[in-house]
C-alpha atoms as a PDB file:
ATOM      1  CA  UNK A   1       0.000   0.000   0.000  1.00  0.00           C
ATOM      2  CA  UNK A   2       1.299   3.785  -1.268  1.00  0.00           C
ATOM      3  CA  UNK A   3       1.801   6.047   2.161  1.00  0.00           C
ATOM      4  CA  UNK A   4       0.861   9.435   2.172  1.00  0.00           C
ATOM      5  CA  UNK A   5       4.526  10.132   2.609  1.00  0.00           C
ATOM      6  CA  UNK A   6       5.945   7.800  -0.264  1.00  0.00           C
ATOM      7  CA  UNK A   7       3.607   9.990  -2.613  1.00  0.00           C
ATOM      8  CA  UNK A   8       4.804  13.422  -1.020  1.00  0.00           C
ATOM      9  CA  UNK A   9       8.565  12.149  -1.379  1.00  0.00           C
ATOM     10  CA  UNK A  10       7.547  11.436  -5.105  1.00  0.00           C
ATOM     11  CA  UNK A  11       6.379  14.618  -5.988  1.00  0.00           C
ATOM     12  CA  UNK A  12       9.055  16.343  -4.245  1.00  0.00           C
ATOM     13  CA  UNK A  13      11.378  14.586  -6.341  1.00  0.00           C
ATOM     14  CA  UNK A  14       9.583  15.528  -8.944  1.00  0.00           C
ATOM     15  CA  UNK A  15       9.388  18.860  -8.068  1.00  0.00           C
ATOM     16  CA  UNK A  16      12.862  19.708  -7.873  1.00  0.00           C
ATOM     17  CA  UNK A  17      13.797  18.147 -10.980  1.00  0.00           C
ATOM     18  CA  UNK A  18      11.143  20.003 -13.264  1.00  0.00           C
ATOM     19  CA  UNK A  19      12.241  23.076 -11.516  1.00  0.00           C
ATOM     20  CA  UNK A  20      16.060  22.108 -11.962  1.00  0.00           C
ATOM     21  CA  UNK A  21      15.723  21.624 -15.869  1.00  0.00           C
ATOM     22  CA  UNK A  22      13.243  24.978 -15.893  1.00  0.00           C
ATOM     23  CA  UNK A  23      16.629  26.612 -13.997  1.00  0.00           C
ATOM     24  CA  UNK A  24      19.026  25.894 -15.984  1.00  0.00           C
ATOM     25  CA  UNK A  25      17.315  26.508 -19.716  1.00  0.00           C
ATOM     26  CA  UNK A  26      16.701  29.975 -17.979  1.00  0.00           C
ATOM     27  CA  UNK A  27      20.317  30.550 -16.976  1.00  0.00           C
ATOM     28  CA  UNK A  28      21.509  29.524 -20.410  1.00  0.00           C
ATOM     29  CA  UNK A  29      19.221  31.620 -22.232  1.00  0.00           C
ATOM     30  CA  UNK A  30      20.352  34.394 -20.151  1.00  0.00           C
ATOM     31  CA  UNK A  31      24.267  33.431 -20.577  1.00  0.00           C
ATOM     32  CA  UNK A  32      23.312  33.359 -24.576  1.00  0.00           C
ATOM     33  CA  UNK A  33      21.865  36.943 -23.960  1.00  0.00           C
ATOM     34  CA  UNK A  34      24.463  38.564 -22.720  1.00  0.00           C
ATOM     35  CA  UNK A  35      27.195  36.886 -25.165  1.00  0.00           C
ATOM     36  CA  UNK A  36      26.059  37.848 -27.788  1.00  0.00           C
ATOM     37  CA  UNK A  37      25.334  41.622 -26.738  1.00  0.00           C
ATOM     38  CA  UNK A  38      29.286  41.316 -25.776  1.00  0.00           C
ATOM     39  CA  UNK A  39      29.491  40.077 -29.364  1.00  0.00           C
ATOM     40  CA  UNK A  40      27.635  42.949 -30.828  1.00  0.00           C
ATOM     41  CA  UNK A  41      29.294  45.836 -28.797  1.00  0.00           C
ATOM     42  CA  UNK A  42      32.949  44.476 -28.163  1.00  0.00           C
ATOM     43  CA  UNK A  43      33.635  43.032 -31.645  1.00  0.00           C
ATOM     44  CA  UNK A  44      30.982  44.634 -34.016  1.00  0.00           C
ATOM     45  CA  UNK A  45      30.921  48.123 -32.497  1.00  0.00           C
ATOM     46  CA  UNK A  46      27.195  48.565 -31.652  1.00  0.00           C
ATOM     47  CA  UNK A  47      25.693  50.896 -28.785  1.00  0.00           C
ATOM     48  CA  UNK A  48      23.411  49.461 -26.522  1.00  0.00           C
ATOM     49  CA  UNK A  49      21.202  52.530 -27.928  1.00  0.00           C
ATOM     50  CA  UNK A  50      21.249  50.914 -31.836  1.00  0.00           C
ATOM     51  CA  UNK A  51      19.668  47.759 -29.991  1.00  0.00           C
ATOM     52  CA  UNK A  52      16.033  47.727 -29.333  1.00  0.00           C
ATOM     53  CA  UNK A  53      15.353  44.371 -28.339  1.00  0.00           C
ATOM     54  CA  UNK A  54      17.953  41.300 -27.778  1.00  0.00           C
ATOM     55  CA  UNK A  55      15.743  38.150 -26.861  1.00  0.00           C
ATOM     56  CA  UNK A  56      17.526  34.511 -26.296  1.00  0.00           C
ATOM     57  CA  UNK A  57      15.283  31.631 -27.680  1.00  0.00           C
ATOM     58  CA  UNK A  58      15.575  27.861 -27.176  1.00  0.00           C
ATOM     59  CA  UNK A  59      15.070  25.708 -30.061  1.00  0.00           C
ATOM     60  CA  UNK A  60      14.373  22.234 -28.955  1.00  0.00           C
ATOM     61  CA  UNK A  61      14.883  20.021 -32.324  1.00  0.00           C
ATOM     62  CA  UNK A  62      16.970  22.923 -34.024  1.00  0.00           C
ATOM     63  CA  UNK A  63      20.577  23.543 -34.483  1.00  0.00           C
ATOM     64  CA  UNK A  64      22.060  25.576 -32.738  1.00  0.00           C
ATOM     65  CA  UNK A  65      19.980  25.477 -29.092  1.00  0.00           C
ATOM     66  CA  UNK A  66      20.209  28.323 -28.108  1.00  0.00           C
ATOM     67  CA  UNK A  67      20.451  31.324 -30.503  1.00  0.00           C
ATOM     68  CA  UNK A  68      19.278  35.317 -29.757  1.00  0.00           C
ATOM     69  CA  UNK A  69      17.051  37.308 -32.010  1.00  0.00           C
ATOM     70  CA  UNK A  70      17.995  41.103 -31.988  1.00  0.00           C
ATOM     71  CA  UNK A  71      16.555  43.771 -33.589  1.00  0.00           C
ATOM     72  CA  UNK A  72      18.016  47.321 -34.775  1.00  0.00           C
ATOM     73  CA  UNK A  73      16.818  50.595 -34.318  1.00  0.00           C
ATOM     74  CA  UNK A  74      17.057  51.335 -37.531  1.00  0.00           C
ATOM     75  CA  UNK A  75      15.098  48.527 -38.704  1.00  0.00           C
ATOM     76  CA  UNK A  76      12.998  47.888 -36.322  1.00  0.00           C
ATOM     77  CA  UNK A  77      11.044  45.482 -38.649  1.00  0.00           C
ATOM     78  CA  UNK A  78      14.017  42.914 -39.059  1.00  0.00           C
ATOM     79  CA  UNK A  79      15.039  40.757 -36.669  1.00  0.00           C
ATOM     80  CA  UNK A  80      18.374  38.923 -36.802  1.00  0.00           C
ATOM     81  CA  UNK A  81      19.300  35.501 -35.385  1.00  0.00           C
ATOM     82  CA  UNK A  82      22.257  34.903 -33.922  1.00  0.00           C
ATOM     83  CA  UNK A  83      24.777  32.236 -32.602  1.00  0.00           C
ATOM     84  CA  UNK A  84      25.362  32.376 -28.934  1.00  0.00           C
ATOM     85  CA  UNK A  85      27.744  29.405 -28.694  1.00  0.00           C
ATOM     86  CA  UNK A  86      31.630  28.834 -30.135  1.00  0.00           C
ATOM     87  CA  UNK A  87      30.502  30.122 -33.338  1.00  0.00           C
ATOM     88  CA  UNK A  88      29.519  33.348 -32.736  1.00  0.00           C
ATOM     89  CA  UNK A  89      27.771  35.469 -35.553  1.00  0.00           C
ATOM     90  CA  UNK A  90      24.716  36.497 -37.203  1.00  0.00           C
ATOM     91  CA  UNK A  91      23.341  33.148 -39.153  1.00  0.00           C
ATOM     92  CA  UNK A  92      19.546  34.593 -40.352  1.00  0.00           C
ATOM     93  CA  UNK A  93      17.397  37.239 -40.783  1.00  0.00           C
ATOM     94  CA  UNK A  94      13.030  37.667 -41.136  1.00  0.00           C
ATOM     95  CA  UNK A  95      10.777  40.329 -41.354  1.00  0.00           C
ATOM     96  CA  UNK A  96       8.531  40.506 -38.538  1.00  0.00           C
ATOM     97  CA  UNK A  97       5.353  40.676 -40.829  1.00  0.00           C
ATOM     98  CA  UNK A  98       6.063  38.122 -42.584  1.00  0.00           C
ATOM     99  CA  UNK A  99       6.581  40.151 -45.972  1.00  0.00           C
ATOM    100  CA  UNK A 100      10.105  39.434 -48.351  1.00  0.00           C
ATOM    101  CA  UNK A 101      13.523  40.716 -47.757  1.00  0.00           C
ATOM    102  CA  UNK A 102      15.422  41.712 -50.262  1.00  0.00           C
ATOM    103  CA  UNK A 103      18.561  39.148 -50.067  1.00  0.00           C
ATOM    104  CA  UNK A 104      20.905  42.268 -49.969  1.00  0.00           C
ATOM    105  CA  UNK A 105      20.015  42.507 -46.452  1.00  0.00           C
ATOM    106  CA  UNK A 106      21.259  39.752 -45.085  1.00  0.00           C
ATOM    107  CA  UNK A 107      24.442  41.995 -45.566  1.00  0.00           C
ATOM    108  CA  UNK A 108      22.961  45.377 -44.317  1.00  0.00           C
ATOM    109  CA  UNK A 109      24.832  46.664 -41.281  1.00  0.00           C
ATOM    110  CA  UNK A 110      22.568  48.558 -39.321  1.00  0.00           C
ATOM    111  CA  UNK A 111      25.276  51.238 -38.521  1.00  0.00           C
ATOM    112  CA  UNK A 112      26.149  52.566 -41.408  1.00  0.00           C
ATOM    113  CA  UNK A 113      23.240  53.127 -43.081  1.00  0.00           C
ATOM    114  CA  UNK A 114      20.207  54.999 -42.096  1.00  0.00           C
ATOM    115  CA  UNK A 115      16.665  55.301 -43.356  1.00  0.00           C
END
């Protein structure tokens, strides 16, 4: 016969490792945040100001992980993807309604150019 307390133990077990796993895809999302805004402002010579938003995102079946979608201030409508691992670097690039890109873009630097 299943105790009271067997069950409890159970779902404290449980417990901790649903939260554990929830914990650490957090702190690597974060730790993929704030490499690649390093990546952006020590290497490529962006200001914190040119950014407007910098969100990590887990990919579960994808390649790579973990990557971070930023978008410009000066194109707010375009968000790129980038690598937050060894091979750090933008990889892709979408419009945020859905409507075509020009394939020069993928080159655009957001710096340089204004509209």
């Amino acid at each position: 016969m299943i105790t009271i307390k067997k069950i409890l133990i159970t779902l404290s077990i449980i417990l901790i490792v649903v939260s554990s796993i929830f914990l650490y895809i957090q702190l690597k999302k974060q730790l993929s945040a704030n490499t690649v805004m390093d990546y952006l402002i020590e290497e490529k010579g962006y200001k914190k100001s040119e950014i407007i938003t910098l969100e990590s995102k887990l990919t579960f079946l994808g390649i790579p992980k973990y990557h971070v979608e930023v978008t410009f201030k000066n194109e707010p409508n375009i968000v790129y993807l980038y690598f937050a691992n060894d091979l750090r670097g933008q990889f892709e690039y979408y419009e945020i309604n859905g409507e075509t890109i020009p394939e020069d873009l993928k080159k655009y630097d957001p710096r340089t150019n204004a509209h």
